[in-house]
C-alpha atoms as a PDB file:
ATOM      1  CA  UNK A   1     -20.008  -9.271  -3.054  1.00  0.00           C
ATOM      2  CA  UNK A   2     -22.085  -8.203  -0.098  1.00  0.00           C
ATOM      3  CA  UNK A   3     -21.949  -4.508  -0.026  1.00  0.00           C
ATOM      4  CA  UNK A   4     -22.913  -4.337   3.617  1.00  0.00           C
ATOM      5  CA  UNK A   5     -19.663  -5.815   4.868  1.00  0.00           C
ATOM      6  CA  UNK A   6     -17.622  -2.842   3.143  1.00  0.00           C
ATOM      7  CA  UNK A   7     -19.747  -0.156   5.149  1.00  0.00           C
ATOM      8  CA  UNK A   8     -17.286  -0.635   8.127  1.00  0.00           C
ATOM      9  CA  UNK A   9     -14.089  -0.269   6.474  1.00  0.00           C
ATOM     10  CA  UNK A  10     -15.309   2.599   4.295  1.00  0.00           C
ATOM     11  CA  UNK A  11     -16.699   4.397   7.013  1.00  0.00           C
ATOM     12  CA  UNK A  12     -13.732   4.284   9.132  1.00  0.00           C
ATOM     13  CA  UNK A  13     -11.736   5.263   5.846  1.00  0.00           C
ATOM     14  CA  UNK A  14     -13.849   8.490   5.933  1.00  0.00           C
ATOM     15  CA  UNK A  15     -13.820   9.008   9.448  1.00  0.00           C
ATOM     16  CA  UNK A  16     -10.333   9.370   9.220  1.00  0.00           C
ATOM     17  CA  UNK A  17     -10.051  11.266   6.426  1.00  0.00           C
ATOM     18  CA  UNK A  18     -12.125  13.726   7.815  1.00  0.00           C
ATOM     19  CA  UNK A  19     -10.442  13.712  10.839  1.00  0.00           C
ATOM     20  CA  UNK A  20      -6.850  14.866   8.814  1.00  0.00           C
ATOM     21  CA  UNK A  21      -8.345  17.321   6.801  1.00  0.00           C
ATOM     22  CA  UNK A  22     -10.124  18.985   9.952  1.00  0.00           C
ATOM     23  CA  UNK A  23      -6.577  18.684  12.010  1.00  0.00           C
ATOM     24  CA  UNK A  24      -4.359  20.099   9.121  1.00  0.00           C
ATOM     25  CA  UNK A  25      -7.042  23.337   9.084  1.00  0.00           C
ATOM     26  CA  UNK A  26      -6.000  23.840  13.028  1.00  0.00           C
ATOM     27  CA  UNK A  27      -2.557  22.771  12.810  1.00  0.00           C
ATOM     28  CA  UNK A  28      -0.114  25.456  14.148  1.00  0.00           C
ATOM     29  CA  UNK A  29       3.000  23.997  12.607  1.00  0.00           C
ATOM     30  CA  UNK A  30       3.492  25.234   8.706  1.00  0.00           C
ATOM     31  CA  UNK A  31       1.669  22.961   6.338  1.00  0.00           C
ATOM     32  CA  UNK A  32       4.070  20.558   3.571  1.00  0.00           C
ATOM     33  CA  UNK A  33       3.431  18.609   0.783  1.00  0.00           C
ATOM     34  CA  UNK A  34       5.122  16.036  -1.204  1.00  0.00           C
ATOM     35  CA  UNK A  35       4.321  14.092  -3.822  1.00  0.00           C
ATOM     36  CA  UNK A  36       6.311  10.983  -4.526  1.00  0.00           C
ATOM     37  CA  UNK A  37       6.428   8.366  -7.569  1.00  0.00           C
ATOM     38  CA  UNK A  38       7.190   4.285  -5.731  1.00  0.00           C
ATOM     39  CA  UNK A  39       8.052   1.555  -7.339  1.00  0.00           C
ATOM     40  CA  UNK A  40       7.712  -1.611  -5.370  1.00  0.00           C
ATOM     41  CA  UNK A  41       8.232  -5.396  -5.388  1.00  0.00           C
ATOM     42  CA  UNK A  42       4.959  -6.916  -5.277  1.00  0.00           C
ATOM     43  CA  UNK A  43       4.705 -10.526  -3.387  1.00  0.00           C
ATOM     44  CA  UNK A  44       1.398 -12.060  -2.701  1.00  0.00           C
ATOM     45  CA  UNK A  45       0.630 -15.021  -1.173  1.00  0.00           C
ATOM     46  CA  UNK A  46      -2.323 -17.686  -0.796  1.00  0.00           C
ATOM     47  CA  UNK A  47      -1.337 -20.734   1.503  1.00  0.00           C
ATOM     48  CA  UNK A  48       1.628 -22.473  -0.447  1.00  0.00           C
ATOM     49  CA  UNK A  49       0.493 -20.082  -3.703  1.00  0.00           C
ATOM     50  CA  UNK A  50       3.392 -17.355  -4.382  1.00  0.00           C
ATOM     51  CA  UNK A  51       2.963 -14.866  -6.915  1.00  0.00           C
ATOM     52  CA  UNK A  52       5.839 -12.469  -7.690  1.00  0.00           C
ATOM     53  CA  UNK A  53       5.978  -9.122  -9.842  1.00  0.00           C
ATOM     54  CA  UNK A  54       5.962  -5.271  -9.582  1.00  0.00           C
ATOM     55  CA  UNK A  55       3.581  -2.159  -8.287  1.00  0.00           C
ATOM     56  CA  UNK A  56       3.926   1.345  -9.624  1.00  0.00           C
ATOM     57  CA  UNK A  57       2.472   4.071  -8.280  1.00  0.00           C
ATOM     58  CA  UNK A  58       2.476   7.573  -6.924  1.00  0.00           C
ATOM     59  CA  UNK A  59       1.393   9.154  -3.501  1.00  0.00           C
ATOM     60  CA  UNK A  60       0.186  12.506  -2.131  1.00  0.00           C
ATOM     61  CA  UNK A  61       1.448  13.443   1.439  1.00  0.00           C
ATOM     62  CA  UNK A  62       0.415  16.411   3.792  1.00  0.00           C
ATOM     63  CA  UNK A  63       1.472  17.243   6.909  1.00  0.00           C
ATOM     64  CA  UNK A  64      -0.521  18.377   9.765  1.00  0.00           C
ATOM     65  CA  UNK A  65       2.014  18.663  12.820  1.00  0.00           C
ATOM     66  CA  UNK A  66       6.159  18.047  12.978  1.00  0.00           C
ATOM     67  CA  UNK A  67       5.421  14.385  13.518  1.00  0.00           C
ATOM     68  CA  UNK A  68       2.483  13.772  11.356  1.00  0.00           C
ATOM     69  CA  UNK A  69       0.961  13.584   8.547  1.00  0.00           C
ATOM     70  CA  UNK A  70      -1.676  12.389   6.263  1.00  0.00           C
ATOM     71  CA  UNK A  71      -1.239  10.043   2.705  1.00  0.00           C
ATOM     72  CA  UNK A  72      -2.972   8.826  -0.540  1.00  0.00           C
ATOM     73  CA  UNK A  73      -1.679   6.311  -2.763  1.00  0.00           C
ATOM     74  CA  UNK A  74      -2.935   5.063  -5.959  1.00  0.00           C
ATOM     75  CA  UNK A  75      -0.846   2.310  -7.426  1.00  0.00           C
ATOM     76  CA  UNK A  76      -1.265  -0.557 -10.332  1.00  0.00           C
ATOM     77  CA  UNK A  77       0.140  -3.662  -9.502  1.00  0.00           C
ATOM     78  CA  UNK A  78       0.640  -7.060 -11.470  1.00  0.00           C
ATOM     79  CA  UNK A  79       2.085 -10.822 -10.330  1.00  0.00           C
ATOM     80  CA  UNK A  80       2.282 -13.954 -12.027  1.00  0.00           C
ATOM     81  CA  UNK A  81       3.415 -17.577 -10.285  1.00  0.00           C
ATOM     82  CA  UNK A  82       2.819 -21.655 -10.610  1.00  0.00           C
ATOM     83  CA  UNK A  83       0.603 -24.102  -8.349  1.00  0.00           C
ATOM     84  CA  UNK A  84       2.830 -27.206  -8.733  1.00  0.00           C
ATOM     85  CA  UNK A  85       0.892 -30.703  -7.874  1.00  0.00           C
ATOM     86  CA  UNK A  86       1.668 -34.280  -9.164  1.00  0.00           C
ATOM     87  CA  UNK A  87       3.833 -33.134 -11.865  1.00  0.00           C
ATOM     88  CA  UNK A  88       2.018 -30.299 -13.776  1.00  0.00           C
ATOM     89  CA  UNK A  89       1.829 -26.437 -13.106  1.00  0.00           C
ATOM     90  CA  UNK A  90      -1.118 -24.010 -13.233  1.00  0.00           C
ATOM     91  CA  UNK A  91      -0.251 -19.914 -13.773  1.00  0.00           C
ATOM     92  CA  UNK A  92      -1.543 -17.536 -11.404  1.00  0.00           C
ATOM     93  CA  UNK A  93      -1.844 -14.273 -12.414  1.00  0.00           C
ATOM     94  CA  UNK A  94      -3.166 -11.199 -10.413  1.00  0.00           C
ATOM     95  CA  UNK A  95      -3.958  -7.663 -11.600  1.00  0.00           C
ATOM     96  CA  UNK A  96      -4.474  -5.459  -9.491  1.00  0.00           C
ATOM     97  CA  UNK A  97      -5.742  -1.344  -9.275  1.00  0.00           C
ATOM     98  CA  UNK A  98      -5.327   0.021  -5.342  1.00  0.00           C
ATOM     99  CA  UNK A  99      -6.375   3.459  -3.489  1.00  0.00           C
ATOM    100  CA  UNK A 100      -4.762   3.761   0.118  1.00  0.00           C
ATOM    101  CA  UNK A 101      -5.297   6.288   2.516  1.00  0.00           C
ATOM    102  CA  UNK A 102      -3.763   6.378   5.977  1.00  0.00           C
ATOM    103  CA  UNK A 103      -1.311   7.916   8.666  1.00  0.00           C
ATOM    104  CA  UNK A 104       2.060   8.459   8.567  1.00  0.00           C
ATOM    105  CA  UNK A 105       4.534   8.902  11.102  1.00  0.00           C
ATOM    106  CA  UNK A 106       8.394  10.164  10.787  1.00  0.00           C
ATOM    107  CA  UNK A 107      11.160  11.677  13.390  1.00  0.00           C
ATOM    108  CA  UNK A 108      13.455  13.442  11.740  1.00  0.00           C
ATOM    109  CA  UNK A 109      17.222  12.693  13.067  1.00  0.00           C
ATOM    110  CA  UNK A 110      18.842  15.906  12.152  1.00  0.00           C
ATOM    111  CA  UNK A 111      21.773  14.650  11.178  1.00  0.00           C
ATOM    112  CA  UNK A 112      22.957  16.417   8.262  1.00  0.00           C
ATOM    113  CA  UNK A 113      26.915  17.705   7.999  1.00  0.00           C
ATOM    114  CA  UNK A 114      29.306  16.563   5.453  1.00  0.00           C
ATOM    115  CA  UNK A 115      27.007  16.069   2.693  1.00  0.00           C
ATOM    116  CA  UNK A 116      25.585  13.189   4.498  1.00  0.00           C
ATOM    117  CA  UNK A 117      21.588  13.532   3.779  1.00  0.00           C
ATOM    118  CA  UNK A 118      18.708  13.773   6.359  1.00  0.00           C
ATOM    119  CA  UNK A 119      17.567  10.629   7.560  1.00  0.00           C
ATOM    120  CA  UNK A 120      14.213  10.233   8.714  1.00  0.00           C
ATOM    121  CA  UNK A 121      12.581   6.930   9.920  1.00  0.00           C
ATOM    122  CA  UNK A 122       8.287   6.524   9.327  1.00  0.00           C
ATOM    123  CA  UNK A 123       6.206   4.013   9.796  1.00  0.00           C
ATOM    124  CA  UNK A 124       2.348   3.963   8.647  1.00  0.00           C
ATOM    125  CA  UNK A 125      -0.991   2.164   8.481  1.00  0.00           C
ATOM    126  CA  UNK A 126      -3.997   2.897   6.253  1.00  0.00           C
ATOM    127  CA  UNK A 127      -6.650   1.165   4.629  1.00  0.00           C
ATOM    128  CA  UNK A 128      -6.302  -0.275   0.709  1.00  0.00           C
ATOM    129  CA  UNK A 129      -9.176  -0.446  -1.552  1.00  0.00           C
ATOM    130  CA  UNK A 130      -8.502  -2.359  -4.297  1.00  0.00           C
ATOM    131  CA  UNK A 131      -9.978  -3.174  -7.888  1.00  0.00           C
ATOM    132  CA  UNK A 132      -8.845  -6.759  -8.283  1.00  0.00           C
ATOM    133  CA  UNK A 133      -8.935  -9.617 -11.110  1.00  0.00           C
ATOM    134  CA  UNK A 134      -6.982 -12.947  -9.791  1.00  0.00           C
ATOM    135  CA  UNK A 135      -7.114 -16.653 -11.970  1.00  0.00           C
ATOM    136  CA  UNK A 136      -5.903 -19.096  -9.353  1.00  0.00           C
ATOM    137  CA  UNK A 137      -7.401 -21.762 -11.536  1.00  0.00           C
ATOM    138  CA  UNK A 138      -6.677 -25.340 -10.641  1.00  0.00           C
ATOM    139  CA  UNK A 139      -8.274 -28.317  -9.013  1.00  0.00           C
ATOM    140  CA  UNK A 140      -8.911 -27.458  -5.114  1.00  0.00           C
ATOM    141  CA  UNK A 141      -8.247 -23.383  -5.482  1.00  0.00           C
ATOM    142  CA  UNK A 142     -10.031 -21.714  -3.285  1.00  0.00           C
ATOM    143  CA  UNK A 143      -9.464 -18.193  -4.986  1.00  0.00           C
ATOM    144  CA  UNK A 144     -10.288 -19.511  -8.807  1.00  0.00           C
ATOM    145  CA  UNK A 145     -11.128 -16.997 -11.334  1.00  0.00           C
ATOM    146  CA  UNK A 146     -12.615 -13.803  -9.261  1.00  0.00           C
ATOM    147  CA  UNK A 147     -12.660 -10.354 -10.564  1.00  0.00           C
ATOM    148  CA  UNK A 148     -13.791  -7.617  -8.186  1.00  0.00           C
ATOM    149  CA  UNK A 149     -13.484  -4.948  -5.167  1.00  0.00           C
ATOM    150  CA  UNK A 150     -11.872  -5.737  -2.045  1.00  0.00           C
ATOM    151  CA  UNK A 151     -10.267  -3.937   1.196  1.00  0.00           C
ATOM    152  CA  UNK A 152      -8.144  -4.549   3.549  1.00  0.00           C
ATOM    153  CA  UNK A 153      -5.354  -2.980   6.281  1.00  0.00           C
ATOM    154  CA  UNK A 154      -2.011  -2.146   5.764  1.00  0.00           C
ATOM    155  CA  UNK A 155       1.282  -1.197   7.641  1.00  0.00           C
ATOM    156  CA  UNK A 156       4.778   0.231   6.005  1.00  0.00           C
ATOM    157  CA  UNK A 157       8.109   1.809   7.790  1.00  0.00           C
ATOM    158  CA  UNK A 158      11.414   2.641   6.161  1.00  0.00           C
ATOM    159  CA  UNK A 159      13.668   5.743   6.265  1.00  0.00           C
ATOM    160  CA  UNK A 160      13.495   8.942   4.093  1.00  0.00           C
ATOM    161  CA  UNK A 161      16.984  10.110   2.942  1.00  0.00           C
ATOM    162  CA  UNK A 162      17.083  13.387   1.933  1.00  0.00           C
ATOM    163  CA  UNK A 163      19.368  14.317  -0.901  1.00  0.00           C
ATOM    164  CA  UNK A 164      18.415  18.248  -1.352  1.00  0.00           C
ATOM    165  CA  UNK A 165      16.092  20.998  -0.747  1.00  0.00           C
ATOM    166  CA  UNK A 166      13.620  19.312  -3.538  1.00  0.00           C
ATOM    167  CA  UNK A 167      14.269  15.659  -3.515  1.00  0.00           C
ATOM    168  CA  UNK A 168      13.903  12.542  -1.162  1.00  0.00           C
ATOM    169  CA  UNK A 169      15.189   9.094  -1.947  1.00  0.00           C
ATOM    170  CA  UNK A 170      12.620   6.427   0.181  1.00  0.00           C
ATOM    171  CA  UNK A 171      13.664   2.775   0.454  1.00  0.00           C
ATOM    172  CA  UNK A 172      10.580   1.460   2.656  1.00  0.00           C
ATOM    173  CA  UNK A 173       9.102  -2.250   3.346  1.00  0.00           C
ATOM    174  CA  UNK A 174       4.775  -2.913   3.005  1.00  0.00           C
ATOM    175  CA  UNK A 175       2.233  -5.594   4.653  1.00  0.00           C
ATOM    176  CA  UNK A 176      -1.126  -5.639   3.785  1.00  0.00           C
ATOM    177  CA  UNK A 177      -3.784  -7.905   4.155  1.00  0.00           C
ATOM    178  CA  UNK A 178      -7.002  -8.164   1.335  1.00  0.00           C
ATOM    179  CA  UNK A 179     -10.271  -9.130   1.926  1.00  0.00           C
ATOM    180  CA  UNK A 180     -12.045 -10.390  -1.325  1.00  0.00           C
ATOM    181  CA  UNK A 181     -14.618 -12.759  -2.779  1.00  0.00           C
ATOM    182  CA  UNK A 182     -13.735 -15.693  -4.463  1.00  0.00           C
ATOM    183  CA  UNK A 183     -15.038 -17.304  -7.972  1.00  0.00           C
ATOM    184  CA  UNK A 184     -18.018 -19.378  -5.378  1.00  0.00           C
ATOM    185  CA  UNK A 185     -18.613 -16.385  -3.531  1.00  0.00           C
ATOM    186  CA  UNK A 186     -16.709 -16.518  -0.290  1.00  0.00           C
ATOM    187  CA  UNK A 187     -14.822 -14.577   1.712  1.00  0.00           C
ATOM    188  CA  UNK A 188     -11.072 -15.052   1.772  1.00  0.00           C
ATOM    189  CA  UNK A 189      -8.091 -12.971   2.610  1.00  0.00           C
ATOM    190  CA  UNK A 190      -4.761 -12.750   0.676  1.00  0.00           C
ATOM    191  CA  UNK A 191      -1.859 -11.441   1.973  1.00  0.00           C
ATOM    192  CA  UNK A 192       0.545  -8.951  -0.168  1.00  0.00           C
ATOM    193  CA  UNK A 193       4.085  -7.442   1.035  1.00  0.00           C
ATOM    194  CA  UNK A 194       7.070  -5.939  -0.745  1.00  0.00           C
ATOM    195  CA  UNK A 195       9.837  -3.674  -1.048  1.00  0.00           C
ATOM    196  CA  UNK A 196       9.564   0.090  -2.044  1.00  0.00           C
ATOM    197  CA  UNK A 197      11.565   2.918  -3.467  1.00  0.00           C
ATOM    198  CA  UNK A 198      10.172   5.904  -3.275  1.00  0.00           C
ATOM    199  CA  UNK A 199      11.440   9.198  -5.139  1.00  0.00           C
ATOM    200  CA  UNK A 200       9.864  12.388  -3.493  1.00  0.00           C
ATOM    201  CA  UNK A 201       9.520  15.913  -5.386  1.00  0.00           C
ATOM    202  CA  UNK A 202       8.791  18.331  -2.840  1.00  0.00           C
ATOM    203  CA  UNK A 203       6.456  21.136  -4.455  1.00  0.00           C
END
């Protein structure tokens, strides 16, 4: 991989991280954490090449004003699926180890009377890092057998549903794109998406 294409993405990555540690240091609204443990549906896709299976993970988010905050993700995720051409099948596996970082956005509705919980719509981008191993191998792949580090953007929304004081329930929805180098050596992109549930503990 050529380690001078990453200096971009990382930089930016640290830019902003920067950025929302300086801003939560000035921020005049009180400071709140949560930590929160996601499991997710894990799709990813390569042309007509589907792979299906399951992320876990868990995430650290900080505030910095009533509307915003800050996140960090680290999540293990694994997929399997079939190439099907003139009869036979190949497997596809992926494995995958990711670090995100990003923004995070919610409004909180203030509706809560009745026992009916908080509800509080987000939406996000960030940046994934990923330790990757994918066998696409079959006649014509253009992934084939690659182990190795990519990057690439990523978006999420949903609504947080506050049961108590102390804990969230999260059902959420994730887009990413990945940049990584195939088995020859080439750039190529994969797409991943999924759904998420999310249960916060509020320290």
């Amino acid at each position: 991989m050529d380690i001078y294409k990453l200096i971009l993405p990382l930089t930016a990555w640290l830019l902003m991280l920067l950025t929302c540690t300086f801003t939560s240091t000035l921020a005049i609204s009180k400071n709140s954490s949560v930590t929160s443990f996601t499991f997710s549906d894990y799709q990813l896709s390569d042309g007509t090449d589907t792979l299906s299976g399951s992320r876990i993970g868990i995430s650290y988010q900080r505030s910095f004003s009533k509307l915003w905050s800050y996140f960090f993700r680290l999540s293990n995720g694994s997929a399997v699926g079939k190439h099907k051409i003139n009869g036979s099948s190949a497997e596809l596996v992926a494995n995958t180890t990711s670090i995100t970082g990003g923004l995070h956005g919610s409004y909180n509705l203030d509706y809560n009377s009745n026992n009916v919980p908080d509800l509080i719509p987000y939406g996000g981008i960030g940046l994934t890092l990923q330790d990757y191993h994918y066998d696409f191998t079959y006649e014509g792949s253009k992934v084939g057998n690659t182990s190795g580090f990519g990057y690439g953007p990523l978006i999420l929304f949903g609504i947080t549903m506050s049961v108590s004081d102390s804990f969230s329930i999260i059902p959420g929805y994730y887009f990413e794109t990945l940049y990584i180098n195939t088995e020859t050596g080439e750039n190529h992109s994969l797409t991943s998406s999924g759904l998420t549930l999310a249960f916060v503990v509020r320290f």
